[in-house]
N, C-alpha and C. Protein backbone atom coordinates (compact mmCIF):
# COMPACT_ATOMS: atom_id res chain seq x y z
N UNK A 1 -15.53 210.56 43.49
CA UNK A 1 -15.80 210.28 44.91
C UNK A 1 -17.08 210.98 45.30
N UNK A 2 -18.18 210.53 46.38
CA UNK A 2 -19.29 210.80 46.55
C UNK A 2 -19.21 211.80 46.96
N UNK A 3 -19.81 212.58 47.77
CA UNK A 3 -20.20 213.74 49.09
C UNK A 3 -20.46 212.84 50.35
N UNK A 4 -20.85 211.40 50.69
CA UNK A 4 -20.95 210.63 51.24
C UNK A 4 -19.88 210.05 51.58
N UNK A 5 -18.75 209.40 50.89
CA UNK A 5 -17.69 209.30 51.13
C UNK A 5 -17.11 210.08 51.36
N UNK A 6 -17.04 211.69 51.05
CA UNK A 6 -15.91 212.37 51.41
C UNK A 6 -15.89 212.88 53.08
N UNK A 7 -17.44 212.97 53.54
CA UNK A 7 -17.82 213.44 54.22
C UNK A 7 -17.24 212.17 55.27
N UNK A 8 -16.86 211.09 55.08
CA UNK A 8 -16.77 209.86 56.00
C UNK A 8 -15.19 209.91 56.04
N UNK A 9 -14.69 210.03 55.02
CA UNK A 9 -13.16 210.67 55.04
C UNK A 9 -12.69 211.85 56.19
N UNK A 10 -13.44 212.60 55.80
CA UNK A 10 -12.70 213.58 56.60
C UNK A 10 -13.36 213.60 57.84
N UNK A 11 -14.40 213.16 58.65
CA UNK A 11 -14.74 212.48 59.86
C UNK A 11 -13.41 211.80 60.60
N UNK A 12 -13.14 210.85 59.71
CA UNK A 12 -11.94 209.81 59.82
C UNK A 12 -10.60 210.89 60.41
N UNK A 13 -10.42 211.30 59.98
CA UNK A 13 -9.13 212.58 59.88
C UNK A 13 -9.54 213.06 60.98
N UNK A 14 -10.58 213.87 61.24
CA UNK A 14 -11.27 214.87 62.61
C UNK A 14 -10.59 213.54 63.61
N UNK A 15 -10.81 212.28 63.70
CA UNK A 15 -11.27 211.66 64.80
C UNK A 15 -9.25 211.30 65.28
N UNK A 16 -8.76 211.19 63.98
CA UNK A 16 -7.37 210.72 64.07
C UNK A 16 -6.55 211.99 65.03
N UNK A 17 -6.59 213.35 64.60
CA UNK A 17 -6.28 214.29 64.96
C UNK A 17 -6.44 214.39 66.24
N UNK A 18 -7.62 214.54 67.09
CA UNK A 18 -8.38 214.53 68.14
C UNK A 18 -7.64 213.46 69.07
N UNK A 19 -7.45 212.26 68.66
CA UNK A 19 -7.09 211.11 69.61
C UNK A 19 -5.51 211.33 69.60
N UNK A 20 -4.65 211.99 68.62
CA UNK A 20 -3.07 212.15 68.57
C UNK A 20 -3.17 213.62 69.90
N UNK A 21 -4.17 214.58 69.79
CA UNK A 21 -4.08 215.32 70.38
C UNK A 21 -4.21 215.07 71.96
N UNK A 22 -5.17 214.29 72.52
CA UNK A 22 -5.27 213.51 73.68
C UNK A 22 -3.80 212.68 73.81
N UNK A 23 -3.34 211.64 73.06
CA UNK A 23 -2.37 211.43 73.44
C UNK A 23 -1.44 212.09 73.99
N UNK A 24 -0.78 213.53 73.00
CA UNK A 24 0.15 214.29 73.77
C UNK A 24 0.20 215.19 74.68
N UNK A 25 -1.47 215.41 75.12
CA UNK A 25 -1.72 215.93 76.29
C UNK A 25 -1.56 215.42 77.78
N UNK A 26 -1.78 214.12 77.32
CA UNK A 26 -1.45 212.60 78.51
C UNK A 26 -0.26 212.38 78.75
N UNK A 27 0.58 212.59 77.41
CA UNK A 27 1.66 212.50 77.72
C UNK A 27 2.30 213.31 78.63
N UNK A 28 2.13 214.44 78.24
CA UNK A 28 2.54 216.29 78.99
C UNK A 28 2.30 215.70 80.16
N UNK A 29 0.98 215.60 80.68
CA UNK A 29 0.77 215.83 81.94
C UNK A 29 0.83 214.52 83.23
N UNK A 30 1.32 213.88 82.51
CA UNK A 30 2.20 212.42 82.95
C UNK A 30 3.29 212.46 83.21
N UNK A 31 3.97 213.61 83.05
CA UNK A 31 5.29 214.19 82.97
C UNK A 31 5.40 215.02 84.25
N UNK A 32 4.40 215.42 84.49
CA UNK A 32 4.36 216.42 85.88
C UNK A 32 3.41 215.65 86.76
N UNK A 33 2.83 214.63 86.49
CA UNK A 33 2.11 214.14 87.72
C UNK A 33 3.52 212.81 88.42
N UNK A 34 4.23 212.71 87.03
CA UNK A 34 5.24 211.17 87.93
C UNK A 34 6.42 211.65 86.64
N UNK A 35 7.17 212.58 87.60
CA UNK A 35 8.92 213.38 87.21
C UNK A 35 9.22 212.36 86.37
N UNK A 36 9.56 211.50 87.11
CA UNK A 36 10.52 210.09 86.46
C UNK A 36 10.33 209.43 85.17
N UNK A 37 8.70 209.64 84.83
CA UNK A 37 8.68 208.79 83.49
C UNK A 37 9.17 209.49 82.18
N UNK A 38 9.60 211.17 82.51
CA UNK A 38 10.12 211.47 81.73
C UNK A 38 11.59 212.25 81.31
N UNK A 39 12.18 211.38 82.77
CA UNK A 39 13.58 211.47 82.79
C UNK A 39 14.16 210.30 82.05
N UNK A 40 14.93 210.42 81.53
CA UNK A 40 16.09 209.48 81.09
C UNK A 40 17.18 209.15 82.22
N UNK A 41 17.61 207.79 82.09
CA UNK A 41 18.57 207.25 82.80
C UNK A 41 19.65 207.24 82.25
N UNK A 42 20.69 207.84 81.93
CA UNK A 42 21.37 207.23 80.71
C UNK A 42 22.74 206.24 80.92
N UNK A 43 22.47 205.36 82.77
CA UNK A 43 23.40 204.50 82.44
C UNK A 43 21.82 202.83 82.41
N UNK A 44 20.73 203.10 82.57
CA UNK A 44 19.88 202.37 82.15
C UNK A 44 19.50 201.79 83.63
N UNK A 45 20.20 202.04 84.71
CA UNK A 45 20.42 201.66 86.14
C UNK A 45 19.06 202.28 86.82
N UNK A 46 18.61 201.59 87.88
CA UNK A 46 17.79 201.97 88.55
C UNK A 46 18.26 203.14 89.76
N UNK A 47 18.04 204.12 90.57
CA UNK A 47 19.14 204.50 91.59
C UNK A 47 19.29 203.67 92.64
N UNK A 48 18.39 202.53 93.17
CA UNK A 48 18.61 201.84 93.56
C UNK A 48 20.22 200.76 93.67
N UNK A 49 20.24 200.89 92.26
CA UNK A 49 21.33 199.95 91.74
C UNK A 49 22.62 200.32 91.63
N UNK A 50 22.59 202.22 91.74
CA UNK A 50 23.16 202.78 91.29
C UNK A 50 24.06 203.55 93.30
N UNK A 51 23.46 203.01 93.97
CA UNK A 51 23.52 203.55 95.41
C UNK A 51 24.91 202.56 95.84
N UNK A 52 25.82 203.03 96.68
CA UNK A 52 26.82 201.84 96.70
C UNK A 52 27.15 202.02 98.40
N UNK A 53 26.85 200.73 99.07
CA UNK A 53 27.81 200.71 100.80
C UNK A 53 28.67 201.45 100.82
N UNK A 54 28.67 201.94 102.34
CA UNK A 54 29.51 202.87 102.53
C UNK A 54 30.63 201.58 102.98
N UNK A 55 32.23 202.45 103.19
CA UNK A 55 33.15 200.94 103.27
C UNK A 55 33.06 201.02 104.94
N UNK A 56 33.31 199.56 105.05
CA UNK A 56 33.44 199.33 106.65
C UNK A 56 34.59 199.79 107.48
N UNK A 57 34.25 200.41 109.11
CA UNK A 57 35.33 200.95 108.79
C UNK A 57 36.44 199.62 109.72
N UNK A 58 37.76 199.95 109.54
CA UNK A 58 38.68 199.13 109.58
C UNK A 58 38.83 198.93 111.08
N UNK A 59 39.14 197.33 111.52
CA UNK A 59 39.18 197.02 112.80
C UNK A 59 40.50 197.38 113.50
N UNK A 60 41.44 197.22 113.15
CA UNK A 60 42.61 197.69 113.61
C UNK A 60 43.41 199.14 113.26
N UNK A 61 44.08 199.79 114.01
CA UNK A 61 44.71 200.85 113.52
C UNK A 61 45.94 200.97 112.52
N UNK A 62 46.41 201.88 111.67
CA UNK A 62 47.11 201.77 110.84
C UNK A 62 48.52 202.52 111.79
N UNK A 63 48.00 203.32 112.90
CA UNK A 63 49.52 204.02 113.69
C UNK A 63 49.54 203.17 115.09
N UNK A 64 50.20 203.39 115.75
CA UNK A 64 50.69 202.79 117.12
C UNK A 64 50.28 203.65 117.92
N UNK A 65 49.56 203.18 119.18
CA UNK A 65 49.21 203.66 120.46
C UNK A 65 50.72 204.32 121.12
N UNK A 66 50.27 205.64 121.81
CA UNK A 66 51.55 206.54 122.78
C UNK A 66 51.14 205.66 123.91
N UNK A 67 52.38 205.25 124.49
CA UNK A 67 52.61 204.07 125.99
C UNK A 67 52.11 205.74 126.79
N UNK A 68 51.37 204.90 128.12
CA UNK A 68 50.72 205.54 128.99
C UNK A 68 52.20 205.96 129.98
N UNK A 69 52.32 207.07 130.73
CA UNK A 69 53.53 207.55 131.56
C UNK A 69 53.19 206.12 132.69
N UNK A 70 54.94 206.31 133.01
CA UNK A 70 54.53 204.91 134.16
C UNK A 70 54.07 204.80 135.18
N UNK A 71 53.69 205.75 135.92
CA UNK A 71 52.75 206.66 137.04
C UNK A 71 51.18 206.74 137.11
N UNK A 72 51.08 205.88 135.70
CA UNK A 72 49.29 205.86 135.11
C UNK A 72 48.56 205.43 135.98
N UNK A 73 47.56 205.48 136.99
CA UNK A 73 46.61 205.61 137.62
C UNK A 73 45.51 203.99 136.68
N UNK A 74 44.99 203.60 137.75
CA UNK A 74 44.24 202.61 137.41
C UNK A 74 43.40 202.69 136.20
N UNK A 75 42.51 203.65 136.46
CA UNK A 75 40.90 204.17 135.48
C UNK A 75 42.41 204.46 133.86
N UNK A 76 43.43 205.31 133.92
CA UNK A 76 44.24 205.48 133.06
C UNK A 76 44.80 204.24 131.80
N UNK A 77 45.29 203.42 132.85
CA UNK A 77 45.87 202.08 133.03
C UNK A 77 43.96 201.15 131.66
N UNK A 78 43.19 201.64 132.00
CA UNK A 78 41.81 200.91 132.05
C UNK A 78 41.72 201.23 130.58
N UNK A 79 41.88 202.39 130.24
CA UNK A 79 41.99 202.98 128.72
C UNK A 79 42.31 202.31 127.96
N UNK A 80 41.66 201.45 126.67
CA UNK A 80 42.07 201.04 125.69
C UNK A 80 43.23 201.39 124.77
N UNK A 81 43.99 200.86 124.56
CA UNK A 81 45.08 201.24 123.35
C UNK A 81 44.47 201.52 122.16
N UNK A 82 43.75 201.33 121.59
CA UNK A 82 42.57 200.95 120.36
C UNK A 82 41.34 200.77 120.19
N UNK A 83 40.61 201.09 119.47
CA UNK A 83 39.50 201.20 119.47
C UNK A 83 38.92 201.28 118.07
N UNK A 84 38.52 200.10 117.58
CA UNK A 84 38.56 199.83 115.95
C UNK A 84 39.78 200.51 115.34
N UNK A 85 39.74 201.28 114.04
CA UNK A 85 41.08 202.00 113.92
C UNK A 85 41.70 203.30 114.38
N UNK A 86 41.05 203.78 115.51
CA UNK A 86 41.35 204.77 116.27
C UNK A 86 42.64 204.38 117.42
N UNK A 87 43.47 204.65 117.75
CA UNK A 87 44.78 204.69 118.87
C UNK A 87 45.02 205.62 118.82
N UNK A 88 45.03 205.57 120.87
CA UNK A 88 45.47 206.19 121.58
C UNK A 88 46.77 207.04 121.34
N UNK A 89 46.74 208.91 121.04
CA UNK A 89 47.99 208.87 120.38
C UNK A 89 48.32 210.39 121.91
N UNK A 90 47.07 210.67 122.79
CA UNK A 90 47.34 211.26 123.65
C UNK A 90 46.71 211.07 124.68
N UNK A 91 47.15 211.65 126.01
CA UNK A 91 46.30 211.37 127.14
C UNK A 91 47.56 212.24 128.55
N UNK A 92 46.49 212.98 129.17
CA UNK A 92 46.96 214.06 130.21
C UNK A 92 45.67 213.95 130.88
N UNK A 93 46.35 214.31 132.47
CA UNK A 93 45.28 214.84 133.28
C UNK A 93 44.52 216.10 132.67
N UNK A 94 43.41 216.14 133.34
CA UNK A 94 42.33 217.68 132.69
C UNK A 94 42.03 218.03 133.78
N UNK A 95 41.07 219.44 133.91
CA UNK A 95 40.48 219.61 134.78
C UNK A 95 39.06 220.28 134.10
N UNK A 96 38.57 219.62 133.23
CA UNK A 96 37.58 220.09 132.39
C UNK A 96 36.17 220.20 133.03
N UNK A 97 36.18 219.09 134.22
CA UNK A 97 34.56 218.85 134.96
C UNK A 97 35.11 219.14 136.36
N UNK A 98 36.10 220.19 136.85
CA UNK A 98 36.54 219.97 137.89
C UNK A 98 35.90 220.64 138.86
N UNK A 99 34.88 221.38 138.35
CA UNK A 99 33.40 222.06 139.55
C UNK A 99 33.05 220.63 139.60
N UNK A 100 32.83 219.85 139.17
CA UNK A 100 31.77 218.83 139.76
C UNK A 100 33.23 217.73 140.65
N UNK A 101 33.72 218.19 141.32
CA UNK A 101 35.18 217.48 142.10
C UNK A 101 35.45 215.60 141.76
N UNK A 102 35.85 215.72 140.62
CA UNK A 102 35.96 214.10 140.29
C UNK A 102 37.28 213.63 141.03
N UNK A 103 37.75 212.43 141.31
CA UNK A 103 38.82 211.82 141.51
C UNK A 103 39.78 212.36 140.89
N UNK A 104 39.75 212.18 139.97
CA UNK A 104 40.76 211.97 138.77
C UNK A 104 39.98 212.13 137.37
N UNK A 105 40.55 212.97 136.48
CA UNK A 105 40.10 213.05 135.26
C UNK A 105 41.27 213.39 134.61
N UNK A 106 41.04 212.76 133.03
CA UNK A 106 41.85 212.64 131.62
C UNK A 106 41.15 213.13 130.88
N UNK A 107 41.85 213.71 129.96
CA UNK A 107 41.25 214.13 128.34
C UNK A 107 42.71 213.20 127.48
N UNK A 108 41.85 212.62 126.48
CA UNK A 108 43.12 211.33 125.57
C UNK A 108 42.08 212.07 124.12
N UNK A 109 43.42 211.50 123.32
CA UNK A 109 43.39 211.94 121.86
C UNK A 109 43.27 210.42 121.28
N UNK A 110 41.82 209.91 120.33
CA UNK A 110 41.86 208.91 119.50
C UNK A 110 42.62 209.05 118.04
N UNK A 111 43.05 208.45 117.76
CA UNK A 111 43.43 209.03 115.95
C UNK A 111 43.29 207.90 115.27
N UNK A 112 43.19 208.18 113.85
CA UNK A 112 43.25 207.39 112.52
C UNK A 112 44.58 207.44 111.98
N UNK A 113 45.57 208.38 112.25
CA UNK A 113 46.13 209.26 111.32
C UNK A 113 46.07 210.44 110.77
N UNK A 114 43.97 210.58 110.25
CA UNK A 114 43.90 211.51 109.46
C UNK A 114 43.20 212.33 111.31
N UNK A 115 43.41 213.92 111.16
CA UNK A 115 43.21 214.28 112.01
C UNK A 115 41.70 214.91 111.88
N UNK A 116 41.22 214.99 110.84
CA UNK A 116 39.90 215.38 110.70
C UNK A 116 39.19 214.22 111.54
N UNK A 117 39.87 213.19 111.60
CA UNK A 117 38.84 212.02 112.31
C UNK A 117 39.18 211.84 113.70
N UNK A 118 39.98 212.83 114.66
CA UNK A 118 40.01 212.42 115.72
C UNK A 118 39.04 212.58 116.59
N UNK A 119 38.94 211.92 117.91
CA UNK A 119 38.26 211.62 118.22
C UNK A 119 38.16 212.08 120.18
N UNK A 120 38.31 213.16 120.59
CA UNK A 120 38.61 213.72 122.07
C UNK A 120 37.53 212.92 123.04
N UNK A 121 38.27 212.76 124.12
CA UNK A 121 37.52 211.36 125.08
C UNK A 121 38.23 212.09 126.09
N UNK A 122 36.86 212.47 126.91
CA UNK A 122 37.40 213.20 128.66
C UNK A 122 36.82 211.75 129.49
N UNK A 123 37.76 211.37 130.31
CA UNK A 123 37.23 210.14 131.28
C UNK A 123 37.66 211.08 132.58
N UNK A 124 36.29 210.79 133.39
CA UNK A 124 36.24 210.88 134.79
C UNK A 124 35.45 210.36 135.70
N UNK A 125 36.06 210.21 136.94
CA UNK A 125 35.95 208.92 138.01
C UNK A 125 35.27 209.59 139.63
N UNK A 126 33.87 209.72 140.20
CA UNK A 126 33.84 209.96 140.83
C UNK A 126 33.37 208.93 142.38
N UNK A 127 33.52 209.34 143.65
CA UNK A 127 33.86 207.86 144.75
C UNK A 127 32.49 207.45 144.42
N UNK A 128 31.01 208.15 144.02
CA UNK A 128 29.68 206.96 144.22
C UNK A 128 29.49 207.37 142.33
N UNK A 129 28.57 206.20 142.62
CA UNK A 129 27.84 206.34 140.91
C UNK A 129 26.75 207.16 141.23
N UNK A 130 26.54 207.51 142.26
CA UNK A 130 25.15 209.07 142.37
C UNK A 130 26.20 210.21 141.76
N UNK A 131 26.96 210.85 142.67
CA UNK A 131 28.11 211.57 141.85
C UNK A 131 28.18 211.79 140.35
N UNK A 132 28.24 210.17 140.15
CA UNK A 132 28.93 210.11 138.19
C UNK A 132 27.66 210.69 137.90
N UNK A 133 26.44 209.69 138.05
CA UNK A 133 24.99 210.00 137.44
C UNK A 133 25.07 211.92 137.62
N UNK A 134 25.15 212.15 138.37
CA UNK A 134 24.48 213.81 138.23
C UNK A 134 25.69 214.36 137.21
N UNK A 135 26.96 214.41 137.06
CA UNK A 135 27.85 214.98 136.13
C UNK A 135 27.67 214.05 134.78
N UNK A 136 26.48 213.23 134.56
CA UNK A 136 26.10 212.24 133.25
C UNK A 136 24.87 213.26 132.83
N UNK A 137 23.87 213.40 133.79
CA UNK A 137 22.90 214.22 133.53
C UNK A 137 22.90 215.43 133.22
N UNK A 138 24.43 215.93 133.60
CA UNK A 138 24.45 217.49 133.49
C UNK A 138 24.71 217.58 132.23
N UNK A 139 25.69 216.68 131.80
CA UNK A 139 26.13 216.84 130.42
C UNK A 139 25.00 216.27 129.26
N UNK A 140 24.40 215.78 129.14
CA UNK A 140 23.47 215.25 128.79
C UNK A 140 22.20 216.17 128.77
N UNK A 141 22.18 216.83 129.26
CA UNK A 141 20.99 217.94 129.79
C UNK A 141 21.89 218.81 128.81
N UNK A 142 22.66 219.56 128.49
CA UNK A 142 23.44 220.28 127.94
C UNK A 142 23.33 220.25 126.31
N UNK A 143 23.27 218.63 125.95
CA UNK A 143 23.65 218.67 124.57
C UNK A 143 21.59 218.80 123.54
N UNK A 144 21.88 219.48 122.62
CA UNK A 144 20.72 220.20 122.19
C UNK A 144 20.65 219.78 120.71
N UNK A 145 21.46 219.15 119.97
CA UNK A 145 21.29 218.50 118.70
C UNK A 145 20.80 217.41 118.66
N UNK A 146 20.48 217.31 117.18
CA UNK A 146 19.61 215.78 116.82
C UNK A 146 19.86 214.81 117.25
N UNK A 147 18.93 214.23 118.08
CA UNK A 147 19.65 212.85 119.16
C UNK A 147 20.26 211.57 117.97
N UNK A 148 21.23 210.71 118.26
CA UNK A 148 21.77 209.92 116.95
C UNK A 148 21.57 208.33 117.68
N UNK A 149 21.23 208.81 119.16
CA UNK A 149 21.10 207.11 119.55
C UNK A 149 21.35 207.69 121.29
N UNK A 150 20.73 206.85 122.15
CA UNK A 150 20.32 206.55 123.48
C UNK A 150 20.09 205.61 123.84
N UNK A 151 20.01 205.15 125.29
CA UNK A 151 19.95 203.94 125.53
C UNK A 151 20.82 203.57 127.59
N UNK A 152 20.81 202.13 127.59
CA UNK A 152 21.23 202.28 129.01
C UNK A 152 22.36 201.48 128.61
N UNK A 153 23.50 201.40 129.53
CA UNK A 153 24.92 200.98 129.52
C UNK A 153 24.78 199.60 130.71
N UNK A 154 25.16 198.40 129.94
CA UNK A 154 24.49 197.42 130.52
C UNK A 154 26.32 196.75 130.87
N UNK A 155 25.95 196.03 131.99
CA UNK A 155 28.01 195.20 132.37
C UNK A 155 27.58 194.08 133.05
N UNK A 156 27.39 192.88 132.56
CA UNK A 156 27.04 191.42 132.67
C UNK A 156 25.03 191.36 132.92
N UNK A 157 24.96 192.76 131.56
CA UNK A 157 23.03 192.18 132.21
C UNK A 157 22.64 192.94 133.61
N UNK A 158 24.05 193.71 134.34
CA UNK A 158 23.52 194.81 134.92
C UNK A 158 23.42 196.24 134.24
N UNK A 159 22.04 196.88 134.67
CA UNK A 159 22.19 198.18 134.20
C UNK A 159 23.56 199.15 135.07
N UNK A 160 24.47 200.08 134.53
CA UNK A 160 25.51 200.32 135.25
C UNK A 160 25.15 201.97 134.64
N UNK A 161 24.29 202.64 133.94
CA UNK A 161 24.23 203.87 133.68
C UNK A 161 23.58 203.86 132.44
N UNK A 162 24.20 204.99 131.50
CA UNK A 162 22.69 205.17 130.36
C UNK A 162 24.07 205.59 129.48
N UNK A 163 23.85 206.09 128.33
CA UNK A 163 24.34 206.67 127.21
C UNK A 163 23.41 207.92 126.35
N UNK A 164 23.93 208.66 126.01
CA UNK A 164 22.88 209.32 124.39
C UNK A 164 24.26 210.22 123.24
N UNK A 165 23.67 210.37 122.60
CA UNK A 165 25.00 210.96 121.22
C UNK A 165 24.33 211.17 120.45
N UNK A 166 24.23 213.09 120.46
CA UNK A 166 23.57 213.76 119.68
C UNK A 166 24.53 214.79 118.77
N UNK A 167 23.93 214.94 117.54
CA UNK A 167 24.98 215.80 116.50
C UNK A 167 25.45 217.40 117.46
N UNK A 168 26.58 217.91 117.22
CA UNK A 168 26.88 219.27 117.83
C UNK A 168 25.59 219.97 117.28
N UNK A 169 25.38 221.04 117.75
CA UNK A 169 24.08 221.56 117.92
C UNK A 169 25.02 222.73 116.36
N UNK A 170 26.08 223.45 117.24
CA UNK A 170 26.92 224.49 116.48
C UNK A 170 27.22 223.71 115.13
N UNK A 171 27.22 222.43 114.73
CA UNK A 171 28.30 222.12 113.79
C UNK A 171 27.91 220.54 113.30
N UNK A 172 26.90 220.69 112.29
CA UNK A 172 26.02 218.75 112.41
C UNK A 172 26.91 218.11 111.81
N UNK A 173 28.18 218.18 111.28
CA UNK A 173 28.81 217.46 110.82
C UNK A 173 29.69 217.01 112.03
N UNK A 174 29.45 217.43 113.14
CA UNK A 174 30.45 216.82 114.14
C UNK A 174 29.27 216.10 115.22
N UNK A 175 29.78 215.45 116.60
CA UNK A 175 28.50 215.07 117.34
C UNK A 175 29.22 214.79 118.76
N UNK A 176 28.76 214.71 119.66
CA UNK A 176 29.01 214.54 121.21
C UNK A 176 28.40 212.79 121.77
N UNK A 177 28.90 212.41 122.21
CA UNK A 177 28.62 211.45 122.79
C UNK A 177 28.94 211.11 124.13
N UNK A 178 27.96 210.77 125.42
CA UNK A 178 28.10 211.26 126.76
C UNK A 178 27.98 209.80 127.12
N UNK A 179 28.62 208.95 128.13
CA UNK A 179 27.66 207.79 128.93
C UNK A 179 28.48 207.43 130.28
N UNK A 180 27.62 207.12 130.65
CA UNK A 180 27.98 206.66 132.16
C UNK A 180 28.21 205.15 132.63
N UNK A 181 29.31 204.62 133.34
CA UNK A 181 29.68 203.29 133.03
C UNK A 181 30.10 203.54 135.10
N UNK A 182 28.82 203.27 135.67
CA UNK A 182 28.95 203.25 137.76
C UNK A 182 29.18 204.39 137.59
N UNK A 183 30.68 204.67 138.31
CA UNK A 183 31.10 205.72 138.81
C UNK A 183 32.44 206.52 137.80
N UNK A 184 32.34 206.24 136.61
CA UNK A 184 33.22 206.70 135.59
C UNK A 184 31.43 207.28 134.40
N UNK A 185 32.48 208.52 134.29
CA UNK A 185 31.89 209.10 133.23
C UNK A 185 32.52 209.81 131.72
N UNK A 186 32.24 209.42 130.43
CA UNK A 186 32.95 209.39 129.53
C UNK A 186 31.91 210.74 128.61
N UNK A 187 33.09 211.43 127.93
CA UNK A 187 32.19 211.96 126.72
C UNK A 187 33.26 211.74 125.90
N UNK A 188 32.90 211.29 124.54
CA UNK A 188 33.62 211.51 123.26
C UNK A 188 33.03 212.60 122.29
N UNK A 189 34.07 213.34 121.35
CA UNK A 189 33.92 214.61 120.74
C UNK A 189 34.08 214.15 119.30
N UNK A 190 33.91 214.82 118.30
CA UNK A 190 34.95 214.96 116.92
C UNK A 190 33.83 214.87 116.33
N UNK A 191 34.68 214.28 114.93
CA UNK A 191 33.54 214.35 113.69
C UNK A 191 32.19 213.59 113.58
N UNK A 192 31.06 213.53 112.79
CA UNK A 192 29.90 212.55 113.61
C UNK A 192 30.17 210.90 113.08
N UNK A 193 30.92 211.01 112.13
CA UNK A 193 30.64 209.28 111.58
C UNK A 193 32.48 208.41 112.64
N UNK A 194 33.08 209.41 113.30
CA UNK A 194 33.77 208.91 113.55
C UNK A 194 33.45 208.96 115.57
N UNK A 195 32.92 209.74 115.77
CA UNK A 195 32.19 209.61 117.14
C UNK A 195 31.35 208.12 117.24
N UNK A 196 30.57 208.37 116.34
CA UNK A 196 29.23 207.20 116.13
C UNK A 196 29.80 205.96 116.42
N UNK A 197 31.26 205.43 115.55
CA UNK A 197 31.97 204.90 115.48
C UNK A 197 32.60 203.93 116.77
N UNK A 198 33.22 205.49 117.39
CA UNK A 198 34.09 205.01 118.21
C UNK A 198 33.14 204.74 119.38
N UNK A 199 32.42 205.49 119.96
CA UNK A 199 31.44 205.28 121.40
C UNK A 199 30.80 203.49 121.51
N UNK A 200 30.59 203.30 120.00
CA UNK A 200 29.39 202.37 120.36
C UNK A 200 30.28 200.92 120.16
N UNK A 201 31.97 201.12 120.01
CA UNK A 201 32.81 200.25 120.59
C UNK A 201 33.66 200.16 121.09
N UNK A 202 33.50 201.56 121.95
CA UNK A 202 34.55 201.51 122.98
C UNK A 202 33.92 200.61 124.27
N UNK A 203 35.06 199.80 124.39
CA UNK A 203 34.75 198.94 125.59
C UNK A 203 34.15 198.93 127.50
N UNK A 204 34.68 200.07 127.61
CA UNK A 204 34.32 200.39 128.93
C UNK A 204 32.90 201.57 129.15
């Protein structure tokens, strides 16, 4: 073999080395510029594919509504039995907003069954909707967590008051929900996916 050839040989080699070495440097640092290309999947799934609906939740209740005492008061009387799968499993006079002098006020218990998901609903009724509005605003002015939804409370295409339902400030896994419907004013309490829930189909 020449000195000419050998010298073209091992050129050859220098150049092979050099370009394997670039490769696994590209590789390396392809690895930290985009995580993913050098993770493995190992069900081959995209996470996309791999993400699944949450289940809907159920329209009817699985327990029976507590009958209202027979003495129930109109706004009382007005209370839904149900409310997707939440029923009515309590309900007493309160006096929870009773500085702000309402008519009449209730605190009622929603349930599933499971009690982690209940759902506390104070209804109160004052004679003007100026009245309701300022004990809507007070409470509303009050709540200090991540807002989850707002908006105005509409009854045939009239505006009749507002709504908002923000996570507990103390506790984000739970959330408050306040709205005003004239001269009745509602807050619902409890956990947040079962608040969210219940407010935005409860009827009144």
């Amino acid at each position: 073999m020449s000195n000419t050839q050998g010298s073209s040989s091992h050129g050859k080699l220098i150049a092979v080395v050099v370009a394997a070495a670039v490769v696994i440097i590209l590789a390396a640092l392809s690895a930290f510029v985009w995580p993913g290309w050098a993770i493995r999947h190992d069900d081959g799934q995209s996470d996309a594919q791999t993400q699944q609906t949450a289940p809907e939740r159920p329209k009817t209740p699985s327990i029976d509504a507590v009958a209202l005492p027979e003495d129930a008061t109109e706004l009382l009387k007005a209370m839904p039995d149900s409310v997707l799968n939440f029923a009515r499993t309590a309900a007493a006079a309160s006096t929870s907003w009773g500085s702000s002098t309402p008519l009449e006020e209730y605190t009622m218990t929603y349930s599933t069954g499971q009690t982690a998901e209940d759902v506390t609903l104070i209804a109160a009724q004052w004679s003007t909707a100026d009245a309701a509005k300022t004990q809507y605003d007070a409470l509303a002015g009050a709540l200090t967590g991540e807002e989850l939804g707002s908006g105005e409370v509409k009854v045939s295409g009239e505006t009749k008051g507002n709504y908002v339902a923000k996570l507990d400030a103390a506790d984000d896994t739970k959330a408050v929900a306040v709205w005003q419907n004239d001269t009745v004013v509602f807050q619902a309490t409890g956990a947040k996916d079962s608040v969210v829930d219940f407010y935005m189909e409860f009827p009144l």
